[in-house]
C-alpha atoms as a PDB file:
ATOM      1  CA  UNK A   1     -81.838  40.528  90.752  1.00  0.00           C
ATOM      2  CA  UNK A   2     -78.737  40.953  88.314  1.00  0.00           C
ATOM      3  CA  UNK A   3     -77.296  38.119  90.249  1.00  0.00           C
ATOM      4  CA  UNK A   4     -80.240  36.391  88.960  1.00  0.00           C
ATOM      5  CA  UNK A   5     -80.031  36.911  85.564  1.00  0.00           C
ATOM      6  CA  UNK A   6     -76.301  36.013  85.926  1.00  0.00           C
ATOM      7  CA  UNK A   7     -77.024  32.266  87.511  1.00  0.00           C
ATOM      8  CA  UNK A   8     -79.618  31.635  85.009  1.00  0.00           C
ATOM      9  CA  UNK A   9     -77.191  32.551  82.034  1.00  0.00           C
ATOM     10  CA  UNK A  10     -74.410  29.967  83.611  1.00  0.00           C
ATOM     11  CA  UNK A  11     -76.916  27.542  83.974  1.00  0.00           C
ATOM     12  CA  UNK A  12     -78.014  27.746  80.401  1.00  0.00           C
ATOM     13  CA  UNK A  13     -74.364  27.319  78.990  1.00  0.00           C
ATOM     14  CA  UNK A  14     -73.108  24.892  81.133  1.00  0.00           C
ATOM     15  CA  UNK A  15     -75.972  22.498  79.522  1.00  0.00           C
ATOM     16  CA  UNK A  16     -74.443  23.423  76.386  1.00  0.00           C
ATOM     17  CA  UNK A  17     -71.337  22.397  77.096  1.00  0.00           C
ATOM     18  CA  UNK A  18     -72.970  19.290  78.748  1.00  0.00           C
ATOM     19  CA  UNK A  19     -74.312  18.395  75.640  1.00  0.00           C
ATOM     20  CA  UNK A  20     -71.182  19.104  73.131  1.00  0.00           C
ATOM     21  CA  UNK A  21     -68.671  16.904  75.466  1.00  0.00           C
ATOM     22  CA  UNK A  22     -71.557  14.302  75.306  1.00  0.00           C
ATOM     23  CA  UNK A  23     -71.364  14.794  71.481  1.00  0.00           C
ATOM     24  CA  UNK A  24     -67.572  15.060  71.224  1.00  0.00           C
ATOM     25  CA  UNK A  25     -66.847  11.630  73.474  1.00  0.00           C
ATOM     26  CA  UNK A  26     -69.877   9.626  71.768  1.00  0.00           C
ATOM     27  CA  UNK A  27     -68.147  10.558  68.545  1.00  0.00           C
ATOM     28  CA  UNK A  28     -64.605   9.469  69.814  1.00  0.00           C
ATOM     29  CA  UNK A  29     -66.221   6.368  71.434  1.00  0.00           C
ATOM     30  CA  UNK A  30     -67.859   5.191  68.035  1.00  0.00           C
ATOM     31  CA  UNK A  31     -64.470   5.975  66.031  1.00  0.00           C
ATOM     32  CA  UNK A  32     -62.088   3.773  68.502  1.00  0.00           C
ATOM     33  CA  UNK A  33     -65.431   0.782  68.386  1.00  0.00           C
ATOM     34  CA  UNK A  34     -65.199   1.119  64.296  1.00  0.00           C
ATOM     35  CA  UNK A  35     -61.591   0.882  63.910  1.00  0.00           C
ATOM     36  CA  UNK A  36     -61.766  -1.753  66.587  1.00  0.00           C
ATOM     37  CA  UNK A  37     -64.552  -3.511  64.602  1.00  0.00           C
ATOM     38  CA  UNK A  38     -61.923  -3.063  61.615  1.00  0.00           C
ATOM     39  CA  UNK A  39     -58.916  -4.576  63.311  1.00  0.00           C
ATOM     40  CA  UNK A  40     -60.867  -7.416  64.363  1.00  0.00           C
ATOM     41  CA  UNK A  41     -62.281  -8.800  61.217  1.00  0.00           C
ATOM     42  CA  UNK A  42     -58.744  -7.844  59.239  1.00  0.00           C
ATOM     43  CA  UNK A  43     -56.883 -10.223  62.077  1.00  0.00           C
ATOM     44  CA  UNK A  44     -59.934 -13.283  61.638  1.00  0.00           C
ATOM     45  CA  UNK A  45     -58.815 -12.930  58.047  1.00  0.00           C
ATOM     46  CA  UNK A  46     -55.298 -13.051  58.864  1.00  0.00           C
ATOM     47  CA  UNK A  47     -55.853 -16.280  60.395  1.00  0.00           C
ATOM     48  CA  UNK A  48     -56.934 -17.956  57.775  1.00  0.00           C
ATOM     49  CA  UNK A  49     -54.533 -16.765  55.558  1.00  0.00           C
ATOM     50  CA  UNK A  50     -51.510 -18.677  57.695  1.00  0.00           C
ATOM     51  CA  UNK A  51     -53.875 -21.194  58.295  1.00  0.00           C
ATOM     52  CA  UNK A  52     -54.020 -21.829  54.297  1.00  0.00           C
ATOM     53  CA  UNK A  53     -50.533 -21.545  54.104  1.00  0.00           C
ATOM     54  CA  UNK A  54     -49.520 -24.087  56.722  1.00  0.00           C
ATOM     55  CA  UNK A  55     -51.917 -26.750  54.859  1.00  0.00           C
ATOM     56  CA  UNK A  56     -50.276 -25.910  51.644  1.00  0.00           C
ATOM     57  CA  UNK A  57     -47.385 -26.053  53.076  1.00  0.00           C
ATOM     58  CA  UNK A  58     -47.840 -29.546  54.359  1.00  0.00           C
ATOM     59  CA  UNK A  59     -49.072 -30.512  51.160  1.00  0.00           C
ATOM     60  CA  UNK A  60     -45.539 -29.669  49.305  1.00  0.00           C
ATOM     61  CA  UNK A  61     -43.918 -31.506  52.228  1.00  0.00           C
ATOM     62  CA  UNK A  62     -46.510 -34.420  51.979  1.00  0.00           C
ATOM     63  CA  UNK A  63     -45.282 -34.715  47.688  1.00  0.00           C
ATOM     64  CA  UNK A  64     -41.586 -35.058  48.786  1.00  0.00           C
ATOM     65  CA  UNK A  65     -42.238 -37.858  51.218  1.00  0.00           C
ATOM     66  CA  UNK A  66     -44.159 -39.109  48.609  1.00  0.00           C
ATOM     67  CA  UNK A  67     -41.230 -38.938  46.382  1.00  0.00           C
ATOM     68  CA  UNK A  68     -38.773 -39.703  49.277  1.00  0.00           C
ATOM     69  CA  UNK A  69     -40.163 -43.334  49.222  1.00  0.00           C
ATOM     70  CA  UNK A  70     -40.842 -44.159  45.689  1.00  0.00           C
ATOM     71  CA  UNK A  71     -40.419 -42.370  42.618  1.00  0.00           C
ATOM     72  CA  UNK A  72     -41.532 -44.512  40.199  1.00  0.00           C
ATOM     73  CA  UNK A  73     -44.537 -45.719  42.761  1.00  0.00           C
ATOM     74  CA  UNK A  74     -45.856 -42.086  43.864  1.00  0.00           C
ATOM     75  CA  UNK A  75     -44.912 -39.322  41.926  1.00  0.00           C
ATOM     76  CA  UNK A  76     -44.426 -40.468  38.071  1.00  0.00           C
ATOM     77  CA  UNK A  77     -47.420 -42.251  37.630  1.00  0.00           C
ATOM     78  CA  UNK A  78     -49.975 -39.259  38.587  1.00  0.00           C
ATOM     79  CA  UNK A  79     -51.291 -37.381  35.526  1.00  0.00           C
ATOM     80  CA  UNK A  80     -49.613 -34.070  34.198  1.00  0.00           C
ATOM     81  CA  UNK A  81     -51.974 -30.948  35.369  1.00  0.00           C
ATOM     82  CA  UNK A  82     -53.960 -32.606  36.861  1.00  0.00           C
ATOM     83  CA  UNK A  83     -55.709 -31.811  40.205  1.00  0.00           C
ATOM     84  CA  UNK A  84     -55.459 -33.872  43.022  1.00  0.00           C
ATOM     85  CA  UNK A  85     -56.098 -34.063  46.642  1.00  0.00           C
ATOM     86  CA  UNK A  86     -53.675 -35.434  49.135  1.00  0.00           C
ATOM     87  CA  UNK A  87     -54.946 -37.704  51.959  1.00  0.00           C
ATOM     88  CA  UNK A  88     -53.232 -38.784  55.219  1.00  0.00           C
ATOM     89  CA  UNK A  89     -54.697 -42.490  55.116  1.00  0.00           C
ATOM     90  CA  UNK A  90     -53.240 -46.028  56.670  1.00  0.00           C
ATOM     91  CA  UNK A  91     -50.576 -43.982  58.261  1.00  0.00           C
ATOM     92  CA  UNK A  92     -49.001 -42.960  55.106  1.00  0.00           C
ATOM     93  CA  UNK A  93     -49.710 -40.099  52.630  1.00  0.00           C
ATOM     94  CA  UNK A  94     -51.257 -40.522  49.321  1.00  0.00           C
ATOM     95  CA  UNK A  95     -52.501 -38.792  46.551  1.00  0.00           C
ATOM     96  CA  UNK A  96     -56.217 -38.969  46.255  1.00  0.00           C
ATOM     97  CA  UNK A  97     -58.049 -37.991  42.758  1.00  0.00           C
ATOM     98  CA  UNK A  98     -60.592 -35.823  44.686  1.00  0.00           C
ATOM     99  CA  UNK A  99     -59.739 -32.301  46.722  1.00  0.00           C
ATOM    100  CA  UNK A 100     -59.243 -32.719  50.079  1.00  0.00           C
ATOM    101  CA  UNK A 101     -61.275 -30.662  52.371  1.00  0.00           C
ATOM    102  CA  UNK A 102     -60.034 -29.606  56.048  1.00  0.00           C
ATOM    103  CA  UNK A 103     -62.730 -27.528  58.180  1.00  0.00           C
ATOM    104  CA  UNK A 104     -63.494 -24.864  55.813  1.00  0.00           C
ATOM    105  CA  UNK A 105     -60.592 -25.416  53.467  1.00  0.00           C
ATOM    106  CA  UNK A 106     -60.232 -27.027  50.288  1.00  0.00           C
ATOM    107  CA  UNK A 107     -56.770 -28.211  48.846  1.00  0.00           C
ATOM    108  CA  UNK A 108     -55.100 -29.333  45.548  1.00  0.00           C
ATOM    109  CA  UNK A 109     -52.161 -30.189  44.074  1.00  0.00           C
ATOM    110  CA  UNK A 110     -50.976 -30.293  40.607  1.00  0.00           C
ATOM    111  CA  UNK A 111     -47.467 -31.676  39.385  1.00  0.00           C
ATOM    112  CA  UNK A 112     -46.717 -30.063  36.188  1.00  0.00           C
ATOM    113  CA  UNK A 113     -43.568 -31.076  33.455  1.00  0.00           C
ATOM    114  CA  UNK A 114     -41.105 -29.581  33.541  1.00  0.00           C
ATOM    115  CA  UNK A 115     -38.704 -28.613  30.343  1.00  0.00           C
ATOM    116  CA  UNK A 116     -34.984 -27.562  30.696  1.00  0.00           C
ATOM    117  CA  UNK A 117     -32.518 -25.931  27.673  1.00  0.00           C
ATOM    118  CA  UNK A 118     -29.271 -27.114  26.692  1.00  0.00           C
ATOM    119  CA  UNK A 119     -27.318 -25.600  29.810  1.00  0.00           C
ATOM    120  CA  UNK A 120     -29.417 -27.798  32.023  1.00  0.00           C
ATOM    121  CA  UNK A 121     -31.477 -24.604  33.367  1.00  0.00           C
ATOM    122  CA  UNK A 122     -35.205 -24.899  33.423  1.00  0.00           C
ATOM    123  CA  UNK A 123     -37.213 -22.657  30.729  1.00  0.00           C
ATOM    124  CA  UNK A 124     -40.589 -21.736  30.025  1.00  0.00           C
ATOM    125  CA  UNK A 125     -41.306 -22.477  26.918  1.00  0.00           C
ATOM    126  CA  UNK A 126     -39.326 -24.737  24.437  1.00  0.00           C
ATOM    127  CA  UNK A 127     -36.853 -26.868  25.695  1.00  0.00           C
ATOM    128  CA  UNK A 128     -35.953 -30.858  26.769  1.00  0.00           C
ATOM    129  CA  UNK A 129     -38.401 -32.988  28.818  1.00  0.00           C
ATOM    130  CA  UNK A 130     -37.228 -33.480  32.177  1.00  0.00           C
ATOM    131  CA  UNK A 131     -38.627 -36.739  33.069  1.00  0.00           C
ATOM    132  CA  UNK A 132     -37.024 -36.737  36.770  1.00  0.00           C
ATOM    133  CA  UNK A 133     -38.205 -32.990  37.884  1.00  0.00           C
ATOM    134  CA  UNK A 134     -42.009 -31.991  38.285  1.00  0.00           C
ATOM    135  CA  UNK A 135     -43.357 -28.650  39.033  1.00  0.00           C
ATOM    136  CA  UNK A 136     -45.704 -28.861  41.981  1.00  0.00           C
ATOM    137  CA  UNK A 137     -48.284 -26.406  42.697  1.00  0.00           C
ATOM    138  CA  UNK A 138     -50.819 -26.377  46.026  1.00  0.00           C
ATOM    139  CA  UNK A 139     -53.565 -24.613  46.144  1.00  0.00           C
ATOM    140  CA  UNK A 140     -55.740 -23.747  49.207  1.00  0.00           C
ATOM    141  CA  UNK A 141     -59.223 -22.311  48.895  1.00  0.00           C
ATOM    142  CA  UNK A 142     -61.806 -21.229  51.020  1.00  0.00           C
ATOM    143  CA  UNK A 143     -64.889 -18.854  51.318  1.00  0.00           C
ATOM    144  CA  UNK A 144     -63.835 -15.664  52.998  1.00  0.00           C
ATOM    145  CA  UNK A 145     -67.221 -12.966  53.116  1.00  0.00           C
ATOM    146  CA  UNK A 146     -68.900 -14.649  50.354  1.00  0.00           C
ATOM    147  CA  UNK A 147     -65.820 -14.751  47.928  1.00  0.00           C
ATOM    148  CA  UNK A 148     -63.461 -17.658  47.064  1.00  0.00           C
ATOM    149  CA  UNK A 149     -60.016 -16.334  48.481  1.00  0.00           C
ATOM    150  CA  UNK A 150     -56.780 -18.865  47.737  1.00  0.00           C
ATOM    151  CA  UNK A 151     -53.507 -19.360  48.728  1.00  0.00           C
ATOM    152  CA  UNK A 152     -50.570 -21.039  45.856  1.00  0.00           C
ATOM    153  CA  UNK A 153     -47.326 -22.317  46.609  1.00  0.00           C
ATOM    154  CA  UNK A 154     -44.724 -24.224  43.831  1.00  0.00           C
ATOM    155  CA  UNK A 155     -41.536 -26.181  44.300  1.00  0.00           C
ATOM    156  CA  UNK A 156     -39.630 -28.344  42.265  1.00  0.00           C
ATOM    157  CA  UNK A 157     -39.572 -31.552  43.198  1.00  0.00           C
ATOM    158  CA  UNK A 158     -36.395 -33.983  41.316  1.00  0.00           C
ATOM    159  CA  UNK A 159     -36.173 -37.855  41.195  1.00  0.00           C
ATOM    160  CA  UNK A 160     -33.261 -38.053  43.635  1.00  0.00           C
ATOM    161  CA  UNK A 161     -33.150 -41.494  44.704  1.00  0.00           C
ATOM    162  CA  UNK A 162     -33.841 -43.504  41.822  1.00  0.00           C
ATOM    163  CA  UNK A 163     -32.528 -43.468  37.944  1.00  0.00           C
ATOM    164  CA  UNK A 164     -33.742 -44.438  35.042  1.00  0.00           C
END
């Protein structure tokens, strides 16, 4: 009979312990499934991030073929700060005056002057007119959970194959 009462008490704690490794490895399962849950929206994110960067990207190298072929033609006549889309069209880029979408991605860009002092060096504020060297800005945009997120890149881009 004290045998018994021995068994009885094992059996009781041994569905204790049953239940707090269930607890303990449910709790360790749901931890490793959140920061997996985590890891997996941050890299979706990611992606779009060098996705936006490789169109804006391709937009800065679309302006200097744009400038590689004609000055005068492509880059001088568009408007200062002005927004524009630019288009892959006829085999040959241009610059279009609406944004360009691509799949969920919206991009600009925006030649601005540019102004230099009397050593030459560009400034700020004040300054000369540079009438062969534009500022240009693109911007990519997209929705990302709801909220606008964008990506800017600038160069300066300078007449180099044609003078005045």
């Amino acid at each position: 009979m004290i045998q018994d009462l021995r068994f009885k008490n094992n059996a009781g704690l041994t569905l204790v312990e049953v239940v707090i490794a269930s607890a303990i490895i449910l709790t360790a399962t749901l931890a490793l499934l959140s920061i997996h849950s985590f890891y997996f929206k941050t890299t979706l994110s990611n992606v779009d991030k060098a996705k936006a960067a490789y169109l804006a990207e391709e937009a800065l190298e679309a302006v200097r073929y744009l400038r590689d072929i004609s000055w005068d033609t492509n880059i001088a006549p568009l408007a200062q700060n002005t927004n524009y889309g630019i288009v892959f069209w006829n085999n040959t880029w241009q610059a279009s005056t609406t944004a360009t979408s691509i799949q969920n991605f919206t991009r600009t860009i925006r030649l601005s002057s540019v102004y230099r002092d009397s050593n030459s060096d560009i400034v700020y504020s004040g300054g000369t007119l540079d009438p062969d060297t534009r500022l240009v800005t693109a911007t990519v945009s997209w929705q990302d959970h709801g909220t606008t997120t964008s990506r800017t890149i600038s160069t300066y881009l300078t007449n180099l194959y044609e003078s005045h």
